[in-house]
N, C-alpha and C. Protein backbone atom coordinates (compact mmCIF):
# COMPACT_ATOMS: atom_id res chain seq x y z
N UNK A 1 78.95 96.07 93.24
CA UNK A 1 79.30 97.38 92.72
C UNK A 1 80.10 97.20 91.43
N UNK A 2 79.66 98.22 90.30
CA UNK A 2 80.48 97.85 88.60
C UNK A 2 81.82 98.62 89.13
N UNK A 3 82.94 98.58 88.44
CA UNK A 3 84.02 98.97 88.25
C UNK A 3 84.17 100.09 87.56
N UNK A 4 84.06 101.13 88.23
CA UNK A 4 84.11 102.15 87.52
C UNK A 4 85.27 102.93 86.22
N UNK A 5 86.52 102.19 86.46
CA UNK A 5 87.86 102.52 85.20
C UNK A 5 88.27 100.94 85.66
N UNK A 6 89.18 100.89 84.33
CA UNK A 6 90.37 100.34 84.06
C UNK A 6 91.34 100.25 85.25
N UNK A 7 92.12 99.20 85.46
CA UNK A 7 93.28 99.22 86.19
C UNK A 7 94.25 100.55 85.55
N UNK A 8 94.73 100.19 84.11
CA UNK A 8 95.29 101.20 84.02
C UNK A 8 94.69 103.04 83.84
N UNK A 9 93.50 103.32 83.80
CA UNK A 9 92.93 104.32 84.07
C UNK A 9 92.50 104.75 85.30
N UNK A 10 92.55 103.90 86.12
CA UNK A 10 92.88 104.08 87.32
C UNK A 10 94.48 104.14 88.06
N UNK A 11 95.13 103.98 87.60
CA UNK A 11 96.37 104.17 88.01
C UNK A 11 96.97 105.82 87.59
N UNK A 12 96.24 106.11 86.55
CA UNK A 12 96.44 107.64 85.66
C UNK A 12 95.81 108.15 86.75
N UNK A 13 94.95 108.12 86.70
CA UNK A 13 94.17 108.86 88.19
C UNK A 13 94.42 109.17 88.93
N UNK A 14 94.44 108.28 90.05
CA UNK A 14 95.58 108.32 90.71
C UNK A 14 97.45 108.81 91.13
N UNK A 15 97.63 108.59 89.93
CA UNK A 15 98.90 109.23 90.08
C UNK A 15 98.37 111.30 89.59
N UNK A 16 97.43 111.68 89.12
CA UNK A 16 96.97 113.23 88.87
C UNK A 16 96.52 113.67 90.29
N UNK A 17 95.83 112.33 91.60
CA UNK A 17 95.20 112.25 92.38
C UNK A 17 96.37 113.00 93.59
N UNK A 18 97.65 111.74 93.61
CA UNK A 18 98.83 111.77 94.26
C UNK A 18 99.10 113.27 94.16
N UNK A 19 99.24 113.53 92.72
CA UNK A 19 100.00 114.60 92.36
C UNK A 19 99.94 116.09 92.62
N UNK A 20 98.68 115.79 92.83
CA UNK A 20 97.41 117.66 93.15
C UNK A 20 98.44 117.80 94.79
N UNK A 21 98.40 116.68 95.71
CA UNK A 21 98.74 117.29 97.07
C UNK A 21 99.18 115.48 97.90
N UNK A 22 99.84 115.54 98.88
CA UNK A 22 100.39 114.42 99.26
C UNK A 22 99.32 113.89 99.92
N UNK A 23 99.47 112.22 99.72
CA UNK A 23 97.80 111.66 100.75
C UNK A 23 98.95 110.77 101.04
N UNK A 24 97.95 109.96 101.65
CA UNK A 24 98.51 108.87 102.39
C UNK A 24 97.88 107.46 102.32
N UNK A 25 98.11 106.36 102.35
CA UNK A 25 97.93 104.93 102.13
C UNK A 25 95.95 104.74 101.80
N UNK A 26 95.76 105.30 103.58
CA UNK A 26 93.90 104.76 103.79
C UNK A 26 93.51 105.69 103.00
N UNK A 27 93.90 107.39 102.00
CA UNK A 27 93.39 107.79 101.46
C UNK A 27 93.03 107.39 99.75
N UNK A 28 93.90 106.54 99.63
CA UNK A 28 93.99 106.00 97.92
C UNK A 28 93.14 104.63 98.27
N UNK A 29 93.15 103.97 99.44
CA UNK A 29 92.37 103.38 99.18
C UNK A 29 90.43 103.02 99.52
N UNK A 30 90.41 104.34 100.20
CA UNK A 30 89.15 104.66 100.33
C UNK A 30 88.82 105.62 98.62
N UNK A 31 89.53 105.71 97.92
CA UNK A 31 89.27 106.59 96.78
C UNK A 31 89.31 105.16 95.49
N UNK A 32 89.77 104.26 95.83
CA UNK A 32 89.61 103.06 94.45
C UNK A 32 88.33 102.38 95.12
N UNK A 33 88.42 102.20 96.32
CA UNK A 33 86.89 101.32 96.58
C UNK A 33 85.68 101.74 96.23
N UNK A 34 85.51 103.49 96.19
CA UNK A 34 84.80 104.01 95.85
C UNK A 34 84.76 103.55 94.36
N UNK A 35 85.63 103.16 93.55
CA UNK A 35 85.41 103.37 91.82
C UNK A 35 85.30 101.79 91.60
N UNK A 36 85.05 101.09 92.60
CA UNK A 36 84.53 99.65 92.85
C UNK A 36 85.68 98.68 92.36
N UNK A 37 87.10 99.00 92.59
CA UNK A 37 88.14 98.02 92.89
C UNK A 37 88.48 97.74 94.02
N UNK A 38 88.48 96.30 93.64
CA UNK A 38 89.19 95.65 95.86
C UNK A 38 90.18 95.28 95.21
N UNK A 39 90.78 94.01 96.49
CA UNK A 39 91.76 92.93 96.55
C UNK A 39 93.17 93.46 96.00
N UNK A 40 93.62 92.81 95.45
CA UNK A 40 94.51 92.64 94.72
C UNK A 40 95.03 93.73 93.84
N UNK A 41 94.07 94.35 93.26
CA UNK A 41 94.34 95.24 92.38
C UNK A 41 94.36 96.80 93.00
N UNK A 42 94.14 96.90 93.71
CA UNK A 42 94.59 98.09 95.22
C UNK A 42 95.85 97.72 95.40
N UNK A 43 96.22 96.48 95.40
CA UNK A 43 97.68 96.26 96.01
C UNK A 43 98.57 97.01 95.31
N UNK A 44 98.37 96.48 93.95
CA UNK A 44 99.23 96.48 92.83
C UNK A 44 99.19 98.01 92.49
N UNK A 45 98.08 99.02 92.41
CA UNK A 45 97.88 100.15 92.52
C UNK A 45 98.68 100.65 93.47
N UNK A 46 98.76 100.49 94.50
CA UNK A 46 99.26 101.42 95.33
C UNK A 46 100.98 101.21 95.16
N UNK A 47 101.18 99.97 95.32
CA UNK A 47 102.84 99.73 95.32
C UNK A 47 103.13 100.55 93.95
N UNK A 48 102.72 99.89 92.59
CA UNK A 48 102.76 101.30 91.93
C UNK A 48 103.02 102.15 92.46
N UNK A 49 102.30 103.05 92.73
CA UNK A 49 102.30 104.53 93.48
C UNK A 49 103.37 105.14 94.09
N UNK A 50 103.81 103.44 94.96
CA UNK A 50 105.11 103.64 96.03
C UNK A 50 106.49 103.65 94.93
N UNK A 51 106.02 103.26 94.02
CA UNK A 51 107.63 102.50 93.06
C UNK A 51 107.69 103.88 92.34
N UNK A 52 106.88 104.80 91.89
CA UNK A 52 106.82 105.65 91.51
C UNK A 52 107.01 107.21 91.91
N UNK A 53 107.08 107.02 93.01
CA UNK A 53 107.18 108.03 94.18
C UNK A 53 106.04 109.03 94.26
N UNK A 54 104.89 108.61 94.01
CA UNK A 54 103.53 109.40 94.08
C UNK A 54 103.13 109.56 95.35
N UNK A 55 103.71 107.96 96.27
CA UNK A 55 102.95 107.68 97.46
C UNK A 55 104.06 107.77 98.16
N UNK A 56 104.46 108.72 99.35
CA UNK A 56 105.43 108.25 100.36
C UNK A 56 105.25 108.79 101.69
N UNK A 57 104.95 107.90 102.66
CA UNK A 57 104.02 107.97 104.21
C UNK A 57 104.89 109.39 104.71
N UNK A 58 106.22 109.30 104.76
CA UNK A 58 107.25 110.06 105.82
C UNK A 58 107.01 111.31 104.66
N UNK A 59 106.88 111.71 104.16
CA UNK A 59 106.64 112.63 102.91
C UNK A 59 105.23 113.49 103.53
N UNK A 60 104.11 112.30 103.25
CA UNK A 60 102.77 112.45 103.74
C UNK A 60 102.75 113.29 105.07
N UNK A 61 103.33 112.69 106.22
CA UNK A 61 103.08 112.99 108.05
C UNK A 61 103.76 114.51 107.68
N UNK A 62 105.53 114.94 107.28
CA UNK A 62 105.86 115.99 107.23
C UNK A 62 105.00 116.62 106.87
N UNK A 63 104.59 116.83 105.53
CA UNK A 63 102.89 118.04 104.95
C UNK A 63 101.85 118.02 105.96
N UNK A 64 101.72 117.02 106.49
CA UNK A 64 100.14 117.32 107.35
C UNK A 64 100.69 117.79 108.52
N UNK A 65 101.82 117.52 109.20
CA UNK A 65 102.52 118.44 110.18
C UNK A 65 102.57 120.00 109.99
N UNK A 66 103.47 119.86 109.13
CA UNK A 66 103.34 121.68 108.80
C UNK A 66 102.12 122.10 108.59
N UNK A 67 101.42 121.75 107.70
CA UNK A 67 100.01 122.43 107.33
C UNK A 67 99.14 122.30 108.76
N UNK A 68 99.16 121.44 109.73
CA UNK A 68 98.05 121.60 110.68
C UNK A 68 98.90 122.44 111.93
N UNK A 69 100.11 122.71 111.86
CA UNK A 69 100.77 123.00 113.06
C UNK A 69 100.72 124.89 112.72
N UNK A 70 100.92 125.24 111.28
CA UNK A 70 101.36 126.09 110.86
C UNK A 70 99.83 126.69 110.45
N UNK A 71 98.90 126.35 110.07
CA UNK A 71 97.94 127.03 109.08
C UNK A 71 96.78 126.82 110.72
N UNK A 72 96.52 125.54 111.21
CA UNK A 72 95.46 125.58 111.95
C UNK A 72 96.12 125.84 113.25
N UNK A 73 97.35 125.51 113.68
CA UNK A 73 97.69 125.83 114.67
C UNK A 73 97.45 124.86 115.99
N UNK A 74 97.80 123.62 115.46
CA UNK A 74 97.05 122.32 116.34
C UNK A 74 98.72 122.03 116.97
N UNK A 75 98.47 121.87 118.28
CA UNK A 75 99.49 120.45 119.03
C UNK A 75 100.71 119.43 118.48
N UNK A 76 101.31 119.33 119.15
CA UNK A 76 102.12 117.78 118.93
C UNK A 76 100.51 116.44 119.22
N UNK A 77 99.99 116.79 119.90
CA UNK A 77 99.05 115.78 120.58
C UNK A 77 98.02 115.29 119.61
N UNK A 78 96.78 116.61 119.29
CA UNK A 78 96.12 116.48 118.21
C UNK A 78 96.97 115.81 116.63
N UNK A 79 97.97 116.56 116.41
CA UNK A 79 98.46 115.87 115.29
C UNK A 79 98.46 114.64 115.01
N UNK A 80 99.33 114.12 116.16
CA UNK A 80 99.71 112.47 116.43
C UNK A 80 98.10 111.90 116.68
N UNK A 81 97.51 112.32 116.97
CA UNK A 81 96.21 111.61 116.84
C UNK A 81 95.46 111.26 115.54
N UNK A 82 95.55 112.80 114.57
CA UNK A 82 95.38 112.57 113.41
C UNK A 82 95.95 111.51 113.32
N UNK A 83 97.18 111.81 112.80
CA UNK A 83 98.00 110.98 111.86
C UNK A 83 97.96 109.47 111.78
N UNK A 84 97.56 108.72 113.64
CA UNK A 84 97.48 107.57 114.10
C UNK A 84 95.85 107.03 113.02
N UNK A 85 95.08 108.03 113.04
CA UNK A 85 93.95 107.69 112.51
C UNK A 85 94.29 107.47 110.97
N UNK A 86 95.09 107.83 110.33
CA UNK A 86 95.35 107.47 108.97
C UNK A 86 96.36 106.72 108.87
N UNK A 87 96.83 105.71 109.93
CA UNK A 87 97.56 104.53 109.92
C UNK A 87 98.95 104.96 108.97
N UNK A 88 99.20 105.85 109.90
CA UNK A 88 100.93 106.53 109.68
C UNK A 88 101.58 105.85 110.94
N UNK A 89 103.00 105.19 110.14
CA UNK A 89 103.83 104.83 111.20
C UNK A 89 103.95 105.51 112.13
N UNK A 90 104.45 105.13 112.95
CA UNK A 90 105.07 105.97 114.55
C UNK A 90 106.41 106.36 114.32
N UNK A 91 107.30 106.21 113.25
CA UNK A 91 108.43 106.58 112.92
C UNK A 91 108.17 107.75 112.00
N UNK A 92 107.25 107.71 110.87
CA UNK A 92 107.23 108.71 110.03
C UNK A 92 106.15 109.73 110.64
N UNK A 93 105.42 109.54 112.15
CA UNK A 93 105.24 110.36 112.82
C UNK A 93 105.74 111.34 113.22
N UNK A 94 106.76 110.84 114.30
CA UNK A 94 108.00 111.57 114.94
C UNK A 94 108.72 111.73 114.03
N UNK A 95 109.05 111.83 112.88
CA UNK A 95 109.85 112.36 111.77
C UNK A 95 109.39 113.66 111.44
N UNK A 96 107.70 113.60 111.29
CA UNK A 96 107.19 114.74 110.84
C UNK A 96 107.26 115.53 112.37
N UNK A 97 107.16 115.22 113.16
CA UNK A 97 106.83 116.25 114.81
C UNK A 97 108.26 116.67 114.63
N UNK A 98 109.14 115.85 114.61
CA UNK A 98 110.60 116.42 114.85
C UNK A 98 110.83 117.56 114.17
N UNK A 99 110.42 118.17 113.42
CA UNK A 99 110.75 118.80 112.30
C UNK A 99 109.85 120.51 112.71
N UNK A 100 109.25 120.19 113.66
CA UNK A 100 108.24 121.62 114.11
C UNK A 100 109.32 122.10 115.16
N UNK A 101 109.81 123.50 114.43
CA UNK A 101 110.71 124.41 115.47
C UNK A 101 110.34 124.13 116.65
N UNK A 102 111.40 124.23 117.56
CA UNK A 102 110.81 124.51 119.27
C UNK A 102 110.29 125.59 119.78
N UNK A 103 111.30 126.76 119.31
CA UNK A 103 110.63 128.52 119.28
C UNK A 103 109.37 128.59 118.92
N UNK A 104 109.52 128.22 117.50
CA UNK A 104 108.23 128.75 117.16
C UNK A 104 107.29 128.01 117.71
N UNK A 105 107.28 126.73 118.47
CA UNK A 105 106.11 125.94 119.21
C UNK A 105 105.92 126.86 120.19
N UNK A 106 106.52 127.21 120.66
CA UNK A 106 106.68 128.26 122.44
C UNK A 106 105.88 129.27 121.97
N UNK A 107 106.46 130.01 120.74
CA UNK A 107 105.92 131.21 120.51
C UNK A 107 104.52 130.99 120.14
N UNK A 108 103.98 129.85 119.25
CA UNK A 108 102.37 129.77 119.22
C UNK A 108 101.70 129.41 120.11
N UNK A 109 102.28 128.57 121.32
CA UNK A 109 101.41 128.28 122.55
C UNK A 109 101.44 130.22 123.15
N UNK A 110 102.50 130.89 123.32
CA UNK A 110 102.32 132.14 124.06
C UNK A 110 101.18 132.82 123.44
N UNK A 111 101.41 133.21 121.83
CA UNK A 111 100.43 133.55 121.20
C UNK A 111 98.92 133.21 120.82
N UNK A 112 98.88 131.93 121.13
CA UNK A 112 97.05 131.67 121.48
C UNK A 112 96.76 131.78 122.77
N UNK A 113 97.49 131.63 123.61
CA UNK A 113 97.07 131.97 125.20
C UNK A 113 96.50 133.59 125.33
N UNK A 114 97.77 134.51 124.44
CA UNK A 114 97.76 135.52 125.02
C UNK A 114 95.83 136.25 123.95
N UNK A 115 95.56 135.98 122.97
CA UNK A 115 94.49 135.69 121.91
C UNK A 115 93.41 135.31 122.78
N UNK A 116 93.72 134.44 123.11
CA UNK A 116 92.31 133.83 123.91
C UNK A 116 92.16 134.46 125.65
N UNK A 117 93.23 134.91 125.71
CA UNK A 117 93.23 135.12 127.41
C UNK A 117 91.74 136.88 126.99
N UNK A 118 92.61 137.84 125.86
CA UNK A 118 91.91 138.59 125.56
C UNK A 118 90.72 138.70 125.64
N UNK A 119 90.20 137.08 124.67
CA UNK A 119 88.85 137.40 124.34
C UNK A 119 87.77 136.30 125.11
N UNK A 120 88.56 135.97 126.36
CA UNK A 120 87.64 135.39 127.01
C UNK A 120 87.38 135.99 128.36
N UNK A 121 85.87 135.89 128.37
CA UNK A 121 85.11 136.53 129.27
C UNK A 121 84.96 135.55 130.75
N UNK A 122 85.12 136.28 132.03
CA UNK A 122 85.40 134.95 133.02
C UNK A 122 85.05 135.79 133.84
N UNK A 123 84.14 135.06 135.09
CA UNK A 123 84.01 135.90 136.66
C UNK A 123 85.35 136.12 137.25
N UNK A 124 86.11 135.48 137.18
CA UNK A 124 87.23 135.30 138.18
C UNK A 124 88.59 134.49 137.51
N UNK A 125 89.94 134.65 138.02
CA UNK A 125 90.67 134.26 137.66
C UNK A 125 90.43 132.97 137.61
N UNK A 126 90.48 132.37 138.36
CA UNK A 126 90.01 130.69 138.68
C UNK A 126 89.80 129.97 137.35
N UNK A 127 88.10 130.78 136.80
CA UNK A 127 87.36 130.67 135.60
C UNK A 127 87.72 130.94 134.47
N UNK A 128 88.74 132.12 134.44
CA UNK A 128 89.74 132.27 133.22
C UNK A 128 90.59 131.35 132.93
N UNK A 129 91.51 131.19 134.08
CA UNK A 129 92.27 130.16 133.81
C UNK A 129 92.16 128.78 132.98
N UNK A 130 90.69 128.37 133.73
CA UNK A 130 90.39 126.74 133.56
C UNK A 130 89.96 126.80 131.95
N UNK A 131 89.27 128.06 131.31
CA UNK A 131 89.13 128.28 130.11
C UNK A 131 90.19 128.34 129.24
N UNK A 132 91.17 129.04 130.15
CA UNK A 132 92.44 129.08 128.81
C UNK A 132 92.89 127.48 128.51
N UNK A 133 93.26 126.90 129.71
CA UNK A 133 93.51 125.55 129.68
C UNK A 133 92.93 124.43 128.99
N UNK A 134 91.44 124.58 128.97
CA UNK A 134 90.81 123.70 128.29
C UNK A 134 90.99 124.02 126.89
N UNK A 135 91.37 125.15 126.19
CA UNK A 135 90.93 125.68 124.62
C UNK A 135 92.41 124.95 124.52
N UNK A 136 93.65 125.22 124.98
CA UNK A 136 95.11 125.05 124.80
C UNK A 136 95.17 123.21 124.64
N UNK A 137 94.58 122.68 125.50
CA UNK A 137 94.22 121.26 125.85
C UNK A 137 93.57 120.84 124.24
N UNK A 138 92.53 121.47 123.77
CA UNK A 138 91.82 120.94 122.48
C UNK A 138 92.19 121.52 121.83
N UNK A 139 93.20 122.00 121.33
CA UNK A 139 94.19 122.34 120.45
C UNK A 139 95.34 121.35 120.88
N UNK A 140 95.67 120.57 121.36
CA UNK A 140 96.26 119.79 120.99
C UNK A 140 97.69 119.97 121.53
N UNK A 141 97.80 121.14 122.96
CA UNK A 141 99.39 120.87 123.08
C UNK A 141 99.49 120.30 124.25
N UNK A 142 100.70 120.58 124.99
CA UNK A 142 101.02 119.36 125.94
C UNK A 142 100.46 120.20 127.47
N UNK A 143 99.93 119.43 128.54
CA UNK A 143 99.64 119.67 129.56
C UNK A 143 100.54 120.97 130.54
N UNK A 144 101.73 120.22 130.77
CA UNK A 144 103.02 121.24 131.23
C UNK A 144 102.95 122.48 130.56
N UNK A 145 103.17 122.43 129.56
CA UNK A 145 103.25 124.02 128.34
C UNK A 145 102.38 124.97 128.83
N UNK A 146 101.11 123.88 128.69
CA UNK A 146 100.22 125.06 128.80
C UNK A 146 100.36 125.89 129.99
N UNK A 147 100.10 124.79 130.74
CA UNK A 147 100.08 125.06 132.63
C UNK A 147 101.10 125.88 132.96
N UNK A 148 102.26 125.97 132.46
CA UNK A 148 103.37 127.06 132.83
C UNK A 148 103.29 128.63 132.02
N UNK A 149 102.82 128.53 130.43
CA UNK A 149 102.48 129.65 129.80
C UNK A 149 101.03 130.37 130.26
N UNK A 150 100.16 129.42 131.06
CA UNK A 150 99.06 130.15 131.25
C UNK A 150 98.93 130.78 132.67
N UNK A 151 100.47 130.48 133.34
CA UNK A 151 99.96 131.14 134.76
C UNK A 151 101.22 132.05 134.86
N UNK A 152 102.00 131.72 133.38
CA UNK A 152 102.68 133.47 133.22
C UNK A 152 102.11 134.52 132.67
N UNK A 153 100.97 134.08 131.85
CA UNK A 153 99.91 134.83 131.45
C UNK A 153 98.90 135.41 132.34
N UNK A 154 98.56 134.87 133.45
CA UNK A 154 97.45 135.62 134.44
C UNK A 154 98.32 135.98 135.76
N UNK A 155 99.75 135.72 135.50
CA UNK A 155 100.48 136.37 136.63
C UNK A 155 100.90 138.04 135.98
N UNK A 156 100.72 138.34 134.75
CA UNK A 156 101.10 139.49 134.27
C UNK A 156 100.19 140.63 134.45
């Protein structure tokens, strides 16, 4: 594969790249391999990045926390799964989870239960239930939560 820029035109890039919205480590470097730089010069690119403050992981996990907790409305669970997949520490994980109100976690598990309890169609409680549970489950929150918000929800 040819080299598509310069080290240093690639580093300009990159830092306009950084700059649009926060990424994270495997994303800069699935974006230089593409422009046909390896080895070494990824290294030096990215630490750049880090020396510069373009690139910073605990920076990174906080934004994708808020934005997936807040905009899509995903889990502690789903998140941490993301995040594990883009080879984010386990510290600048729980840095970013720590940081999601508790209320307002309560209040969005009540509020998709009570959303979905609405608009799902079920023979029987039984069948409702196991539906609310499973949607709450793939969204990403915790087992207990659900299981206690969803049988104050079909006890009402």
């Amino acid at each position: 594969m040819e080299q598509k820029y310069s080290l240093l035109e690639a580093k300009q890039k990159l830092e306009a790249f950084c700059a649009y919205q926060e990424r994270c480590d495997q994303e800069i470097r699935k974006k230089v391999k593409s422009w046909g730089l390896f080895g070494e010069d990824v290294d030096i690119l990215i630490s750049d990045l880090i020396q510069n403050n373009f690139l910073n992981e605990e920076r990174f996990a906080s934004a994708f926390v808020s934005g997936k907790f807040r905009i899509k409305r995903w889990g502690r669970i789903k998140i941490r799964q993301h995040l594990k997949q883009k080879n984010i520490s386990d510290y600048s994980i729980n840095k970013g989870l720590n940081e999601i109100d508790e209320s307002e976690y309560f209040q969005t598990i009540k509020d998709l239960i009570e959303s979905k309890n609405r608009l799902t169609k079920a023979k029987d409680n039984w069948d409702r239930r196991a539906k609310l549970q499973r949607y709450m489950q793939a969204k990403g929150f915790e087992h207990e939560l659900v299981l206690e918000e969803v049988n104050n929800a079909m006890n009402q």
